[in-house]
PDB file of N, CA and C in Angstrom:
ATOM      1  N   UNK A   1      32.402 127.734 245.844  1.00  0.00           N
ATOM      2  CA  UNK A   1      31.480 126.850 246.519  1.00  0.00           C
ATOM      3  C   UNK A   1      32.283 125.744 247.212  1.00  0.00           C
ATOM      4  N   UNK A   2      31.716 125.629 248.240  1.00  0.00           N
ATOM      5  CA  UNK A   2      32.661 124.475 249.157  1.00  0.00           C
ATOM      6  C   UNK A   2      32.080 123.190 249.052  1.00  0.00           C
ATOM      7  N   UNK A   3      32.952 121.942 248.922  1.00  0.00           N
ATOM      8  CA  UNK A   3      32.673 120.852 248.664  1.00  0.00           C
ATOM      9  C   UNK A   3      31.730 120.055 249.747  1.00  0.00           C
ATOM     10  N   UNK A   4      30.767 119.364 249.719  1.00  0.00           N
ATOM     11  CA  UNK A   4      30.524 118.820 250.898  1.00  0.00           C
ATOM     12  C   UNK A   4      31.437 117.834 251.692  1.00  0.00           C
ATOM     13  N   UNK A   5      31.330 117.495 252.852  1.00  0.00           N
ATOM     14  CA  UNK A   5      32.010 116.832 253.228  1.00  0.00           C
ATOM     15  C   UNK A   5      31.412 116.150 254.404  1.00  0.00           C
ATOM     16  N   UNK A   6      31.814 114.247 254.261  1.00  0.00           N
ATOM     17  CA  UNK A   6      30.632 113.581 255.585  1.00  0.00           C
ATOM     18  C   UNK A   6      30.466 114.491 257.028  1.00  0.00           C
ATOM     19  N   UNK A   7      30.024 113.917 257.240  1.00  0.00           N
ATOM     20  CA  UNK A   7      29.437 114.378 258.711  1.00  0.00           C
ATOM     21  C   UNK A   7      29.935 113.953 259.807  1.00  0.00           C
ATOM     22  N   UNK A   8      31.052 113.957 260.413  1.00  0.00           N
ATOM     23  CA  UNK A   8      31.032 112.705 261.650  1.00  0.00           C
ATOM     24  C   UNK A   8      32.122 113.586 262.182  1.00  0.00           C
ATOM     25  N   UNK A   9      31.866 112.994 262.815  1.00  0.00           N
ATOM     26  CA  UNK A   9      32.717 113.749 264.470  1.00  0.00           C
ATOM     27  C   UNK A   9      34.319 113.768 265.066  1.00  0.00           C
ATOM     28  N   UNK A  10      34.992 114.534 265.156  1.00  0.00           N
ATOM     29  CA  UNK A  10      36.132 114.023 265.685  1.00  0.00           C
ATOM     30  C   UNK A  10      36.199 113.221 266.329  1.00  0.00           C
ATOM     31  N   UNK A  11      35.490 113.594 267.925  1.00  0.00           N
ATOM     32  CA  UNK A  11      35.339 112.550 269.265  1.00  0.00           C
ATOM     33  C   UNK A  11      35.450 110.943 268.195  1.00  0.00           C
ATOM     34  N   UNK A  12      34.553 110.696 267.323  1.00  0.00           N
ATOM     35  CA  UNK A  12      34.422 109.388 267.208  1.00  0.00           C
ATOM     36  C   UNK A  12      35.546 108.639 266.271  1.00  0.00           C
ATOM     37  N   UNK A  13      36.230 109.841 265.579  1.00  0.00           N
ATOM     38  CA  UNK A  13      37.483 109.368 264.566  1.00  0.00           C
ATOM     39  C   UNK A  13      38.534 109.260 265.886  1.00  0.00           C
ATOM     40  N   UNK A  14      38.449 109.735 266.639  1.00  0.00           N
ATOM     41  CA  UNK A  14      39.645 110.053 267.914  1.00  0.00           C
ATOM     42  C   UNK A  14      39.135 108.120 268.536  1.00  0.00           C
ATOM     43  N   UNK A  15      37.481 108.020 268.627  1.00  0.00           N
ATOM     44  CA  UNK A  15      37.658 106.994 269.670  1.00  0.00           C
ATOM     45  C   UNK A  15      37.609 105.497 268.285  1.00  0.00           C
ATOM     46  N   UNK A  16      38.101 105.431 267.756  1.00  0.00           N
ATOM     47  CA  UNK A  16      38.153 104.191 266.869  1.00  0.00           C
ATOM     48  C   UNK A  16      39.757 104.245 266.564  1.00  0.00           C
ATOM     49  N   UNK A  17      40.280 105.309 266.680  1.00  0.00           N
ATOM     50  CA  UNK A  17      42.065 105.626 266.575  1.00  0.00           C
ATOM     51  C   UNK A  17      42.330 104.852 267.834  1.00  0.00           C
ATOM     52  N   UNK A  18      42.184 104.939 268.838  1.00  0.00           N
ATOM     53  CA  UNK A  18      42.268 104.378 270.062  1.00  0.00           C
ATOM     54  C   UNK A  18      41.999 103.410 270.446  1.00  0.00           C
ATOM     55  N   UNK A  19      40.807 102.758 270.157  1.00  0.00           N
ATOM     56  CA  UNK A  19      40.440 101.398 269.843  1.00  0.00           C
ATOM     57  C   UNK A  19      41.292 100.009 268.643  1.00  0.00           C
ATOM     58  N   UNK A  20      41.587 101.514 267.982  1.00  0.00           N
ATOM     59  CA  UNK A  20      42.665 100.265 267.420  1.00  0.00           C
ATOM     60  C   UNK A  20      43.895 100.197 267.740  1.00  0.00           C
ATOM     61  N   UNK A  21      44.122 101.308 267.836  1.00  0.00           N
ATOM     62  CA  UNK A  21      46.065 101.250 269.000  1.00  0.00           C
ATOM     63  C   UNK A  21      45.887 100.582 270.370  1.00  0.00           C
ATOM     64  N   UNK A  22      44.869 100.904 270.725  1.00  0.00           N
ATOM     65  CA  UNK A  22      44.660  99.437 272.266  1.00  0.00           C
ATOM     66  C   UNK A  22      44.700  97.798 271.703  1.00  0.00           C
ATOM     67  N   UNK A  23      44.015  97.506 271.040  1.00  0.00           N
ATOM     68  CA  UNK A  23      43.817  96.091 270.441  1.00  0.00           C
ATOM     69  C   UNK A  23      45.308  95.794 269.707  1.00  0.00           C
ATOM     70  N   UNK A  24      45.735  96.920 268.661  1.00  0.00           N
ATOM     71  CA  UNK A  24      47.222  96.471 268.635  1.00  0.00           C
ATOM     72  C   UNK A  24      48.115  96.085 269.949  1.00  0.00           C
ATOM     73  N   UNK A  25      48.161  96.976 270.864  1.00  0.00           N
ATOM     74  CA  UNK A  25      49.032  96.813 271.854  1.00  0.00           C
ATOM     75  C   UNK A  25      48.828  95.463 272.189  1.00  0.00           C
ATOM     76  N   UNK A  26      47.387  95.326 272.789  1.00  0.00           N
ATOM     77  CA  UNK A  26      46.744  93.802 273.453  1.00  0.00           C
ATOM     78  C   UNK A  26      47.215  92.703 272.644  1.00  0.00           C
ATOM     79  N   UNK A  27      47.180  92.956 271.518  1.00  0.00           N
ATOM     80  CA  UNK A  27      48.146  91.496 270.511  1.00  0.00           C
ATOM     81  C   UNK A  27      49.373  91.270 270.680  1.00  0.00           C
ATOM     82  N   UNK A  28      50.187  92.574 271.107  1.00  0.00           N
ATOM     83  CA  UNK A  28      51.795  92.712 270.916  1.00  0.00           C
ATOM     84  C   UNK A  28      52.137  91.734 272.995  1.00  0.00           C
ATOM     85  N   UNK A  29      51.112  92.836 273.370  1.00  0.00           N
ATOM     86  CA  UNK A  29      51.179  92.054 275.105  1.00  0.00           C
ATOM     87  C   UNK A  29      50.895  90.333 275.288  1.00  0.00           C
ATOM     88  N   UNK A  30      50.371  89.964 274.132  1.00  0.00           N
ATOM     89  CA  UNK A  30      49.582  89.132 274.594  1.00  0.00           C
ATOM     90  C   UNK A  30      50.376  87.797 273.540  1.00  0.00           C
ATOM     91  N   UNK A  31      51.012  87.818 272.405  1.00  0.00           N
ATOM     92  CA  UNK A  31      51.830  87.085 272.099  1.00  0.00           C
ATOM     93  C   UNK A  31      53.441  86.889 272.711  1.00  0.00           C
ATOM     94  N   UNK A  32      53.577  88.282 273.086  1.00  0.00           N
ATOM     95  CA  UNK A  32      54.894  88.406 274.042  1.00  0.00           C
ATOM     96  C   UNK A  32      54.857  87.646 275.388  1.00  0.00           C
ATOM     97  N   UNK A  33      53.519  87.042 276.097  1.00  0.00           N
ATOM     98  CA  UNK A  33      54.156  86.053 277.172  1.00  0.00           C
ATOM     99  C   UNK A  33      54.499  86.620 278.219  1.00  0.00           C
ATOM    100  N   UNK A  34      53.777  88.071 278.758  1.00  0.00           N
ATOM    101  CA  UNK A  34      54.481  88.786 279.678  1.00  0.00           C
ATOM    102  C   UNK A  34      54.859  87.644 280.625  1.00  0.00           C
ATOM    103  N   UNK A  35      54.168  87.064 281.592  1.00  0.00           N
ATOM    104  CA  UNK A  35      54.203  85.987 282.602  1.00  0.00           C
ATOM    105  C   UNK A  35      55.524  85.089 282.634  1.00  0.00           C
ATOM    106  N   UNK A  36      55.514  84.606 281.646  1.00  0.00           N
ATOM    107  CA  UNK A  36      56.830  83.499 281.416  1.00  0.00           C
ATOM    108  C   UNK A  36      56.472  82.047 282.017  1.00  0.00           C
ATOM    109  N   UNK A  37      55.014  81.923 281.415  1.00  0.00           N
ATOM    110  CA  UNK A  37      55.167  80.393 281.715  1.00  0.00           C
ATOM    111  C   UNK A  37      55.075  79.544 280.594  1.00  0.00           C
ATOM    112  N   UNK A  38      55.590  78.923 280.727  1.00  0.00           N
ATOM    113  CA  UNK A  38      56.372  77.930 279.772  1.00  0.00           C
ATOM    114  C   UNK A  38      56.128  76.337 280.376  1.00  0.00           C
ATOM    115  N   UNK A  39      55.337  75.684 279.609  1.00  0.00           N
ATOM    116  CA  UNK A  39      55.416  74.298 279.770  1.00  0.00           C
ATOM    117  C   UNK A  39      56.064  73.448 279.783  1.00  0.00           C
ATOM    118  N   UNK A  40      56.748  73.271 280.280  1.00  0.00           N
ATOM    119  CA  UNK A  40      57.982  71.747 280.100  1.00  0.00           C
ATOM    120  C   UNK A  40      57.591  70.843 279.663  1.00  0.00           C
ATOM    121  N   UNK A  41      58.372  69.971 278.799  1.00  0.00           N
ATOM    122  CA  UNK A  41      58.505  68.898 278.497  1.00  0.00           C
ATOM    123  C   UNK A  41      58.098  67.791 279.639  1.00  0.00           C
ATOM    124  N   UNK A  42      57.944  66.481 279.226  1.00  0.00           N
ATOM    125  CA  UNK A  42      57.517  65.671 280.767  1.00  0.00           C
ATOM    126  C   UNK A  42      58.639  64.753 280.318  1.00  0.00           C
ATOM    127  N   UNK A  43      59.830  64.997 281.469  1.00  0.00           N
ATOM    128  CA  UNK A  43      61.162  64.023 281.289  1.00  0.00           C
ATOM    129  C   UNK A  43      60.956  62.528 281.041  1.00  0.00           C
ATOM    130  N   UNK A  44      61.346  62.104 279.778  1.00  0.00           N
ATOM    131  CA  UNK A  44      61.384  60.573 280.031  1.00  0.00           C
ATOM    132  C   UNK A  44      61.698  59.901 280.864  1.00  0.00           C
ATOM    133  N   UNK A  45      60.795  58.560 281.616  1.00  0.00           N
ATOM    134  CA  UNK A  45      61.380  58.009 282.681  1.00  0.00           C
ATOM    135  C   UNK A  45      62.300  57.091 282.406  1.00  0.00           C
ATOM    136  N   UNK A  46      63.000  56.501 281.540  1.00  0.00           N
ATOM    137  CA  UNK A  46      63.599  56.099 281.160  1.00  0.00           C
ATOM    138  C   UNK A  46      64.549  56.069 279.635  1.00  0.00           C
ATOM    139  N   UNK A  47      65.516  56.066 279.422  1.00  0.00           N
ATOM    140  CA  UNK A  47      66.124  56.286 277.628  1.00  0.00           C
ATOM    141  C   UNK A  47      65.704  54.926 277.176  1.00  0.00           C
ATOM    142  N   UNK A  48      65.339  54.859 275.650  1.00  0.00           N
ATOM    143  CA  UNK A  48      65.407  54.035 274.749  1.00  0.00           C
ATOM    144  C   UNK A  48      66.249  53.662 274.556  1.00  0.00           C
ATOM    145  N   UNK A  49      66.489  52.128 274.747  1.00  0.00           N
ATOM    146  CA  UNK A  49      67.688  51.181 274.403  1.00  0.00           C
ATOM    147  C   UNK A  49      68.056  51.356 273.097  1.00  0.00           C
ATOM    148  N   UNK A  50      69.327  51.931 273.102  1.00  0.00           N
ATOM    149  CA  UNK A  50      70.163  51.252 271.829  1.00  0.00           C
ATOM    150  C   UNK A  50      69.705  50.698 270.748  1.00  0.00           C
ATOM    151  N   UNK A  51      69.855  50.521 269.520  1.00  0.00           N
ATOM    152  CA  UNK A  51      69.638  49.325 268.558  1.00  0.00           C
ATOM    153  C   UNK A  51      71.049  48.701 268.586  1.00  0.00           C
ATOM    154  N   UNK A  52      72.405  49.582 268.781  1.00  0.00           N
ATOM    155  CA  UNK A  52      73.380  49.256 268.459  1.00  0.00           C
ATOM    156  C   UNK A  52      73.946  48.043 269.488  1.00  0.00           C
ATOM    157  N   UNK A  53      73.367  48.015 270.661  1.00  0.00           N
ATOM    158  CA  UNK A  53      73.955  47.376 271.441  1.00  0.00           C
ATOM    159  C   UNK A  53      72.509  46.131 271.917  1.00  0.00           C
ATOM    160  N   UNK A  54      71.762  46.453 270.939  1.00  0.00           N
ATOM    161  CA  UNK A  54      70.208  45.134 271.348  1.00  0.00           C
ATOM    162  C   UNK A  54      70.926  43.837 270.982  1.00  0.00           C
ATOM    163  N   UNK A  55      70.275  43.038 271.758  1.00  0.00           N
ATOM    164  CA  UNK A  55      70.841  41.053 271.691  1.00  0.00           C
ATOM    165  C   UNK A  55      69.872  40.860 270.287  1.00  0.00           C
ATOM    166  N   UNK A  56      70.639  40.093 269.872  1.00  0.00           N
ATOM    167  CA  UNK A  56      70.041  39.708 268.675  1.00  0.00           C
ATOM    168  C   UNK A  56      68.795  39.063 269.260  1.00  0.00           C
ATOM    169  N   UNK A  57      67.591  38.353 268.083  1.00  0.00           N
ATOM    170  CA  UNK A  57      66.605  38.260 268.624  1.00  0.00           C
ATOM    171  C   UNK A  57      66.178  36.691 268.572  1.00  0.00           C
ATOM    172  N   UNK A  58      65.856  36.000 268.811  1.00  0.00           N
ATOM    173  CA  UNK A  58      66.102  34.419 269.345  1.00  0.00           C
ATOM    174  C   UNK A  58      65.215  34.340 268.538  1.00  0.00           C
ATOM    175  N   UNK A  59      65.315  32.327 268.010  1.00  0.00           N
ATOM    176  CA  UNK A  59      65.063  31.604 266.790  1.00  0.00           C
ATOM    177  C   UNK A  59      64.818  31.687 265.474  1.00  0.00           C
ATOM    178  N   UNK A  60      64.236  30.781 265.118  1.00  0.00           N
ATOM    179  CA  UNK A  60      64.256  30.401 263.607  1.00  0.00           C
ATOM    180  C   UNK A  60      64.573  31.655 263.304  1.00  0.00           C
ATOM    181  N   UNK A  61      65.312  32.264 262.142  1.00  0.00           N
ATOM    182  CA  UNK A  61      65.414  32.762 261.036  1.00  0.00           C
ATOM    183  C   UNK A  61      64.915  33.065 260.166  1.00  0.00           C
ATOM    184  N   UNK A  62      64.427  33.748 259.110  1.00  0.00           N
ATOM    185  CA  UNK A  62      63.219  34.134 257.992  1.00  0.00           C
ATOM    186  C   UNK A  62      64.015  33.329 256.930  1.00  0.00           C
ATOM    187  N   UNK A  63      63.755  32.043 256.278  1.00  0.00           N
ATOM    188  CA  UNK A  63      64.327  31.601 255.191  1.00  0.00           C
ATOM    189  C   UNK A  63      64.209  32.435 254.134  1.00  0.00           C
ATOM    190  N   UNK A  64      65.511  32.968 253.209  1.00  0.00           N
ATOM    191  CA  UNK A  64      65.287  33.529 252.095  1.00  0.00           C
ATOM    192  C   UNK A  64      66.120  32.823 251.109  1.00  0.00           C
ATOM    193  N   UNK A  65      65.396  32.792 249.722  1.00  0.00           N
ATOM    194  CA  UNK A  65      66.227  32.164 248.773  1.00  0.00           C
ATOM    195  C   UNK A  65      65.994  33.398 247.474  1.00  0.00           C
ATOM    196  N   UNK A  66      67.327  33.330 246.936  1.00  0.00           N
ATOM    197  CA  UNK A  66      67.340  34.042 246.154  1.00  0.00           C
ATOM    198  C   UNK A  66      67.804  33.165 244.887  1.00  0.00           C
ATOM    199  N   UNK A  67      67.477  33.943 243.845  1.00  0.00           N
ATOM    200  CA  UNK A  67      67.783  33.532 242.763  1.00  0.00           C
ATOM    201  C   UNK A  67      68.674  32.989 242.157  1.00  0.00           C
ATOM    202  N   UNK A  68      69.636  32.556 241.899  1.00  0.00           N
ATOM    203  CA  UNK A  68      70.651  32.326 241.053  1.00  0.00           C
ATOM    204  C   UNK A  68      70.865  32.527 239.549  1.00  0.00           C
ATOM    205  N   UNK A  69      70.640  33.525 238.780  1.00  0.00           N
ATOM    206  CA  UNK A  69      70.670  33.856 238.025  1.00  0.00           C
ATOM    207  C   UNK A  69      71.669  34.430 237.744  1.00  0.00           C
ATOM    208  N   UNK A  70      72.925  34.443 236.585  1.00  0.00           N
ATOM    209  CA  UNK A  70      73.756  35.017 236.648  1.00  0.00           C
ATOM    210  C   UNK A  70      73.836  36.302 235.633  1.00  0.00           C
ATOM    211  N   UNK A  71      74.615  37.352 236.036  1.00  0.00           N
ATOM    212  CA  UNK A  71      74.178  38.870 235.554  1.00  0.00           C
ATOM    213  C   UNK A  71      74.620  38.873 234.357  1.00  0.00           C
ATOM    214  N   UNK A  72      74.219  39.202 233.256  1.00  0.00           N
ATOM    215  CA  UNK A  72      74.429  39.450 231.801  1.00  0.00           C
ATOM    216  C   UNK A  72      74.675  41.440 231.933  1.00  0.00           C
ATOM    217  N   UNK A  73      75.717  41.496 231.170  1.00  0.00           N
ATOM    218  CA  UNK A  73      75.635  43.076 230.631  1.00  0.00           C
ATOM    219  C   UNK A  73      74.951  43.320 229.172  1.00  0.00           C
ATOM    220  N   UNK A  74      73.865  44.689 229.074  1.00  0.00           N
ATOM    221  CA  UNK A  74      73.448  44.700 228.004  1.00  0.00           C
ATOM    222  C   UNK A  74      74.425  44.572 226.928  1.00  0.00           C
ATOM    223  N   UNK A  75      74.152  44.263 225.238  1.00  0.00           N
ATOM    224  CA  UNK A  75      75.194  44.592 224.605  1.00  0.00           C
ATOM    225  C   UNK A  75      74.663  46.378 224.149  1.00  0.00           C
ATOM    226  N   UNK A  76      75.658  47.517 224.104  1.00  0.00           N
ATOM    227  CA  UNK A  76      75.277  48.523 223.873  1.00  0.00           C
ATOM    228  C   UNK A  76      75.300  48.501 222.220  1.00  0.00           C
ATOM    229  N   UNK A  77      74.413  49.406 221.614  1.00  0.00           N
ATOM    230  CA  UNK A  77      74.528  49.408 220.171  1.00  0.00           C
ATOM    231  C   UNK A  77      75.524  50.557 219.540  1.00  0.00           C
ATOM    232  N   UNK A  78      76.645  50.646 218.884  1.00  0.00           N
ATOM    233  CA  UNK A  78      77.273  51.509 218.459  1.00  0.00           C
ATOM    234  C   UNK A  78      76.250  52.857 218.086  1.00  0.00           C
ATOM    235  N   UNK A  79      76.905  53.623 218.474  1.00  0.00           N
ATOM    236  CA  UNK A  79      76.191  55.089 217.749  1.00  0.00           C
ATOM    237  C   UNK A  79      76.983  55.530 216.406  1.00  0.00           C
ATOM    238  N   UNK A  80      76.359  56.138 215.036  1.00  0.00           N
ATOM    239  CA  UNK A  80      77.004  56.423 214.447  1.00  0.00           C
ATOM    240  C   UNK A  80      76.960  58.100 214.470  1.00  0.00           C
ATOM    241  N   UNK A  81      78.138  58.660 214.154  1.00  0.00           N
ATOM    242  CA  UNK A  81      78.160  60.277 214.218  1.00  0.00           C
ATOM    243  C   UNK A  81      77.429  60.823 212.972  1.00  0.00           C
ATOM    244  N   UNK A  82      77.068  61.779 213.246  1.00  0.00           N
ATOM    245  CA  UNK A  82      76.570  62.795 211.826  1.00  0.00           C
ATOM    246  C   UNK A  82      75.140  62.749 212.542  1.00  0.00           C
ATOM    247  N   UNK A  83      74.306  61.962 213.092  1.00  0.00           N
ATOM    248  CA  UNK A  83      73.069  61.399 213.526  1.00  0.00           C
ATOM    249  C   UNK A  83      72.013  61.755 212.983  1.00  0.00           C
ATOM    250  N   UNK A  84      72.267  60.799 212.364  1.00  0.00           N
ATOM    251  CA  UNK A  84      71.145  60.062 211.722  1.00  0.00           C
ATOM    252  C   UNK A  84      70.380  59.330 212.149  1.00  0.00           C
TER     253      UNK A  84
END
C-alpha cells in the first residue's frame, strides 16, 4: 500500500524556489552598492585650534586653598606566622 502523500504541484514548489533565489539575489545586489554612491563627509571649514598652542586665558584666577595637613604613614600591625 502506498503512503499518501500532500497534494501540491511542482509548478508551485518550482515557483517559491525562485522566489526565494530572486529575493536572495535582490539582498546580495542591493547591499553591494552596485552604483557607488557614497556620501562624503562635509570638509571642515576650518581646523580646531590647538590646546597646545591656546593663549592662556585672561584674569582673576580660581583661588584654591588646600589643606595643610601633614601626611602620617599608617603604623602596619606585625603579622604572626602559623595564622592564627
Amino acid at each position: 500500500m502506498k503512503k499518501p502523500t500532500p497534494s501540491t504541484r511542482s509548478g508551485a514548489r518550482w515557483f517559491w524556489i525562485l522566489t526565494l533565489l530572486g529575493l536572495f539575489i535582490l539582498a546580495i545586489v542591493w547591499f553591494s552598492n552596485p552604483l557607488g554612491k557614497v556620501e562624503d563627509a562635509p570638509t571642515p571649514k576650518t581646523a580646531a585650534q590647538s590646546t597646545e598652542w591656546a593663549p592662556a586665558p585672561e584674569g582673576p584666577a580660581v583661588d584654591v586653598k588646600l589643606p595643610e595637613t601633614p601626611m602620617q604613614n599608617p603604623v602596619a600591625q606585625p603579622t604572626k606566622p602559623g595564622g592564627d
